[in-house]
Protein backbone atom coordinates (compact mmCIF):
# COMPACT_ATOMS: atom_id res chain seq x y z
CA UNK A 1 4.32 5.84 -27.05
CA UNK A 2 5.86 8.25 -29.41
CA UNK A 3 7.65 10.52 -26.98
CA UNK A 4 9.42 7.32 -25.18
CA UNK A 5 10.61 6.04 -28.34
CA UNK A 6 14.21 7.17 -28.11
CA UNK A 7 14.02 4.87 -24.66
CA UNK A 8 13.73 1.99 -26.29
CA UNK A 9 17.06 -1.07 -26.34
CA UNK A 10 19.99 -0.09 -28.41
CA UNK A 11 19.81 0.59 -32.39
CA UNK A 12 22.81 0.00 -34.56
CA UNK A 13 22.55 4.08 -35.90
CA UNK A 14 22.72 5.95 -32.67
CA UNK A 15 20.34 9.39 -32.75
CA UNK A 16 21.77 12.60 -32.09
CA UNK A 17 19.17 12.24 -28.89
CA UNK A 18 22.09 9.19 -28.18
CA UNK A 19 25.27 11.56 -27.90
CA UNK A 20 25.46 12.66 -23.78
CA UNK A 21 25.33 16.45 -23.69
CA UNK A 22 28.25 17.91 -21.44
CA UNK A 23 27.55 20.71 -19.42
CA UNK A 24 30.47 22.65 -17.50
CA UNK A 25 31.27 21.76 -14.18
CA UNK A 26 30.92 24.46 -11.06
CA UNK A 27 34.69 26.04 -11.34
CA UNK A 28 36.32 22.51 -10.90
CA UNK A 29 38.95 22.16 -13.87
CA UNK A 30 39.91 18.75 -13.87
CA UNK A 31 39.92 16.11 -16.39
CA UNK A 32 38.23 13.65 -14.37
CA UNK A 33 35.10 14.84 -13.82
CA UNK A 34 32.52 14.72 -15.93
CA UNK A 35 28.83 15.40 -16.15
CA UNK A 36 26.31 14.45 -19.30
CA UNK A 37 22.54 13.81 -20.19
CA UNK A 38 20.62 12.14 -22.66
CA UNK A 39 17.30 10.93 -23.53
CA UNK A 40 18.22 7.98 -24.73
CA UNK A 41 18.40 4.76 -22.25
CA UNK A 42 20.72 3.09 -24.94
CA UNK A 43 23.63 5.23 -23.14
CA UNK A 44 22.53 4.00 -20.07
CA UNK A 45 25.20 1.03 -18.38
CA UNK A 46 23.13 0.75 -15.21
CA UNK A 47 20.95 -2.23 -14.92
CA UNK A 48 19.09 -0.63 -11.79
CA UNK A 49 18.09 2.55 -14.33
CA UNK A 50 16.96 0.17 -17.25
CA UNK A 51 14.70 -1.95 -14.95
CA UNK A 52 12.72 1.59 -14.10
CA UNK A 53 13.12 2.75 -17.00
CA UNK A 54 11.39 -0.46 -18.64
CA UNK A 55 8.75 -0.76 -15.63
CA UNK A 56 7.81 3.74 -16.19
CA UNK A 57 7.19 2.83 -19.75
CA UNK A 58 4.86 -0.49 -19.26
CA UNK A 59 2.94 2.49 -16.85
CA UNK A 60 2.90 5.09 -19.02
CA UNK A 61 0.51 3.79 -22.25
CA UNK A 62 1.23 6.83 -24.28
CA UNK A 63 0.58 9.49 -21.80
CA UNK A 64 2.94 10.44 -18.41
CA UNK A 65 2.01 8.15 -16.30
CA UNK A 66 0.49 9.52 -12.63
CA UNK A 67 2.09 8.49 -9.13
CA UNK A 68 -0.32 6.75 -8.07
CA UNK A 69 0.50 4.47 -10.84
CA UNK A 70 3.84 3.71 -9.33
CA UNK A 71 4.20 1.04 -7.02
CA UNK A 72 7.42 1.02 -4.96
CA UNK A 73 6.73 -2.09 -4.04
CA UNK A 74 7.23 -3.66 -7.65
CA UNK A 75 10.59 -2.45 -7.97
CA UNK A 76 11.47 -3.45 -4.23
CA UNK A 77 15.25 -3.45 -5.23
CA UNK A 78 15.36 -0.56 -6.13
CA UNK A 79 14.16 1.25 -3.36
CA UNK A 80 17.53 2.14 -1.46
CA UNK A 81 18.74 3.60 -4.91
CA UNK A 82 15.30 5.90 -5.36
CA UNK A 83 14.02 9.47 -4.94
CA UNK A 84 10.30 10.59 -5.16
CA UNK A 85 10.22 14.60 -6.22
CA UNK A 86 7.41 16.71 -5.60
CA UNK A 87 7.20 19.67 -8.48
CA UNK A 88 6.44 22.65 -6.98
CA UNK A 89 5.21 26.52 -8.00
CA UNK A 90 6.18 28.67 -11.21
CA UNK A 91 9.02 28.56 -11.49
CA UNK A 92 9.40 25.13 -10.58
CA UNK A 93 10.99 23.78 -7.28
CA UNK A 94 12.16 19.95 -6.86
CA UNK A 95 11.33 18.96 -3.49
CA UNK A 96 12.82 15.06 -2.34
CA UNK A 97 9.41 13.81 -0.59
CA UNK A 98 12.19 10.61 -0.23
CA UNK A 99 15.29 9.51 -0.31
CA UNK A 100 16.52 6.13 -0.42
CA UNK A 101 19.14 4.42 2.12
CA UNK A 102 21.94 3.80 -0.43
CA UNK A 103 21.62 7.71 -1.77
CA UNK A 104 21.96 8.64 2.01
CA UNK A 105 25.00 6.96 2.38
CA UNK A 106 26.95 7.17 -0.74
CA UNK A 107 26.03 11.34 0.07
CA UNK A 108 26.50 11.32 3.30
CA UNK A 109 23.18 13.31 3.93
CA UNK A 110 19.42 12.59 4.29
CA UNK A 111 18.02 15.22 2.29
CA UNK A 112 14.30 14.28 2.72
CA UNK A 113 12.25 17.36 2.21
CA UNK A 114 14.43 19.69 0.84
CA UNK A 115 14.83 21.56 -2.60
CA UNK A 116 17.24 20.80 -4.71
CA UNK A 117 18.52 24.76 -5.05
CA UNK A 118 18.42 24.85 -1.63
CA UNK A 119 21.68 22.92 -1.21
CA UNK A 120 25.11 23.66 -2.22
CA UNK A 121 26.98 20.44 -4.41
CA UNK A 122 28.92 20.06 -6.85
CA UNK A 123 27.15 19.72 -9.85
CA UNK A 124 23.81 21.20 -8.65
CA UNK A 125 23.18 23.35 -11.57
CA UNK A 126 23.40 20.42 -13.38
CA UNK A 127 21.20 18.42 -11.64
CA UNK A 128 18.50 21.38 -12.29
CA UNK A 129 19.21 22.24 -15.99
CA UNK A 130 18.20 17.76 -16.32
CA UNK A 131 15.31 18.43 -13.99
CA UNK A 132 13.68 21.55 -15.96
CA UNK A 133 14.89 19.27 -19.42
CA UNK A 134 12.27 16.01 -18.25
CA UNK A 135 10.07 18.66 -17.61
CA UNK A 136 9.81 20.48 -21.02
CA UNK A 137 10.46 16.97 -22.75
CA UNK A 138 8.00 15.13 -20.56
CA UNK A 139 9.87 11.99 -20.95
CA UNK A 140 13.02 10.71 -19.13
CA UNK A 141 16.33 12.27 -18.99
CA UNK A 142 19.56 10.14 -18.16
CA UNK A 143 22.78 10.82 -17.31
CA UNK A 144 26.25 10.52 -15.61
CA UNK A 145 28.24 12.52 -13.36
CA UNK A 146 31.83 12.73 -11.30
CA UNK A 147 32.71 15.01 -8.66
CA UNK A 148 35.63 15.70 -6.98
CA UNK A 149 35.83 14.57 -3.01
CA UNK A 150 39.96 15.18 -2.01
CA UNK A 151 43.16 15.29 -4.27
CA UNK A 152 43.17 12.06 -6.54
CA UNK A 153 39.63 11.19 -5.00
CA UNK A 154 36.38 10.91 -6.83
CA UNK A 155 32.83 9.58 -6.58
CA UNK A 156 31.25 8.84 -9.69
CA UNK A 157 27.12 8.41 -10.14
CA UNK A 158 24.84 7.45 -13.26
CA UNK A 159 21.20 8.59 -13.08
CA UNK A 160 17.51 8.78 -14.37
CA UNK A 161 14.74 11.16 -13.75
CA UNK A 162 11.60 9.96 -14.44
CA UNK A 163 8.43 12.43 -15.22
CA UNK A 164 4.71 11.33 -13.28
CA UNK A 165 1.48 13.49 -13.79
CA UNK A 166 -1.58 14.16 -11.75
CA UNK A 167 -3.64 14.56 -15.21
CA UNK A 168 -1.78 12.23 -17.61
CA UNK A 169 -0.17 15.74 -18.92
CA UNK A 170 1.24 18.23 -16.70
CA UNK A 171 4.24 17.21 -15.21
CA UNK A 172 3.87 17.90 -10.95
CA UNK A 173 6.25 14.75 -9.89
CA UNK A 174 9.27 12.70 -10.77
CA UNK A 175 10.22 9.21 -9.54
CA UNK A 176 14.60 9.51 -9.55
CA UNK A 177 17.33 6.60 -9.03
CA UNK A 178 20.78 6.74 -8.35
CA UNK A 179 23.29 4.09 -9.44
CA UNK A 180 26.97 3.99 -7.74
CA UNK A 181 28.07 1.06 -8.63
CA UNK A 182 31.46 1.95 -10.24
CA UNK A 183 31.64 3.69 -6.28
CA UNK A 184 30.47 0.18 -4.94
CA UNK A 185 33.66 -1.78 -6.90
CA UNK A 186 35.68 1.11 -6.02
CA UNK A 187 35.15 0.51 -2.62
CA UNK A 188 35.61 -3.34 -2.75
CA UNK A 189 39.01 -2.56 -4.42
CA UNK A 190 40.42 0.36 -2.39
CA UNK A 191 38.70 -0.04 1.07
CA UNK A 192 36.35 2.57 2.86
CA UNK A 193 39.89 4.43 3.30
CA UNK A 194 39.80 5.57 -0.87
CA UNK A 195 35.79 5.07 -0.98
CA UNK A 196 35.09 8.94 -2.23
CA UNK A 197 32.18 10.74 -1.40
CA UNK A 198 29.78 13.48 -2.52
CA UNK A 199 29.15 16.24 -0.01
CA UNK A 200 26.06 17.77 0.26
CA UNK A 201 26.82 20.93 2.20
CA UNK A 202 23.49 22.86 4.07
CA UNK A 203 24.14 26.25 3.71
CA UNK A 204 27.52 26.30 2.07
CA UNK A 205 29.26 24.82 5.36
């Protein structure tokens, strides 16, 4: 599949397509966080994102592949870590038709059936800018993030948006997963008391 070829295992000569892409965070100046995309999986450190991203390839044949191609139940440990996104209108909404158990709780909010811009959290615009980007590329976009919880706290997330198609073409769905596993040993080091958080705020509040 020539669009999924930068997706492929590591190469000794890393493509431009390689280097993460910074964007600028939401007027939080502080060293520590950090957000980036790619469309390269070789930048990707999650196991959890390369087993999807290896089992959306084996589906996709050369074209997107189409939802009902996906089969949560072949990835079955990966399901408290995924997201299924309906696509909708012009311009285009991101609506979580579901959210997985582990996103729930490392967010601290079940935001099943929402949009994406209808929430306010740090890094939002970001998350939308990599949405739109696996939409124009029609291949998958991953990616890292930080965010700031309290003073000296931080919760830290690597990602991958995946692209599905009704017609093998247009792009009307996306299958998502969240890793948090630098969160997870975090956790195990510090205790719940220093586990950090992102807050997903409805309304601002």
């Amino acid at each position: 599949m020539s669009e999924a070829s930068g997706n492929e295992p590591s190469r000794p000569d890393v493509t431009p397509d390689a280097q993460m892409d910074p964007r600028p965070l939401d007027n939080v100046t502080t060293a520590a966080q950090e957000m980036a995309s790619s469309l390269d999986v070789s930048v990707v450190q999650s196991q959890r994102i390369r087993t999807l991203n290896t089992y959306w390839l084996a589906k996709a044949k050369g074209k997107v592949p189409s939802r009902s191609e996906i089969d949560p139940v072949d990835v079955r440990e990966l399901l408290p870590n995924l997201m299924m996104i309906d696509i909708l209108g012009d311009p285009p909404r991101f609506r979580y038709r579901l959210v997985g158990t582990r996103v729930v709780q490392y967010t601290g909010f079940d935001f099943t059936g929402r949009c994406i811009d209808e929430m306010v959290f740090q890094g939002r615009e970001f998350m939308i800018q990599c949405y739109h980007r696996m939409l124009t590329e029609k291949r998958p976009v991953f990616g890292h993030y930080a965010w700031l919880v309290r003073s000296r706290h931080f919760g830290q997330c690597e990602f991958g948006l995946f692209p599905l198609s009704d017609d093998g073409s247009t792009v009307n769905r996306a299958i998502s997963i969240e890793d948090y596993e630098r969160m997870e040993r975090d956790i195990l080091t510090y205790g719940q008391q220093g586990a950090p958080m992102r807050k997903l705020a409805e309304g601002g509040r």
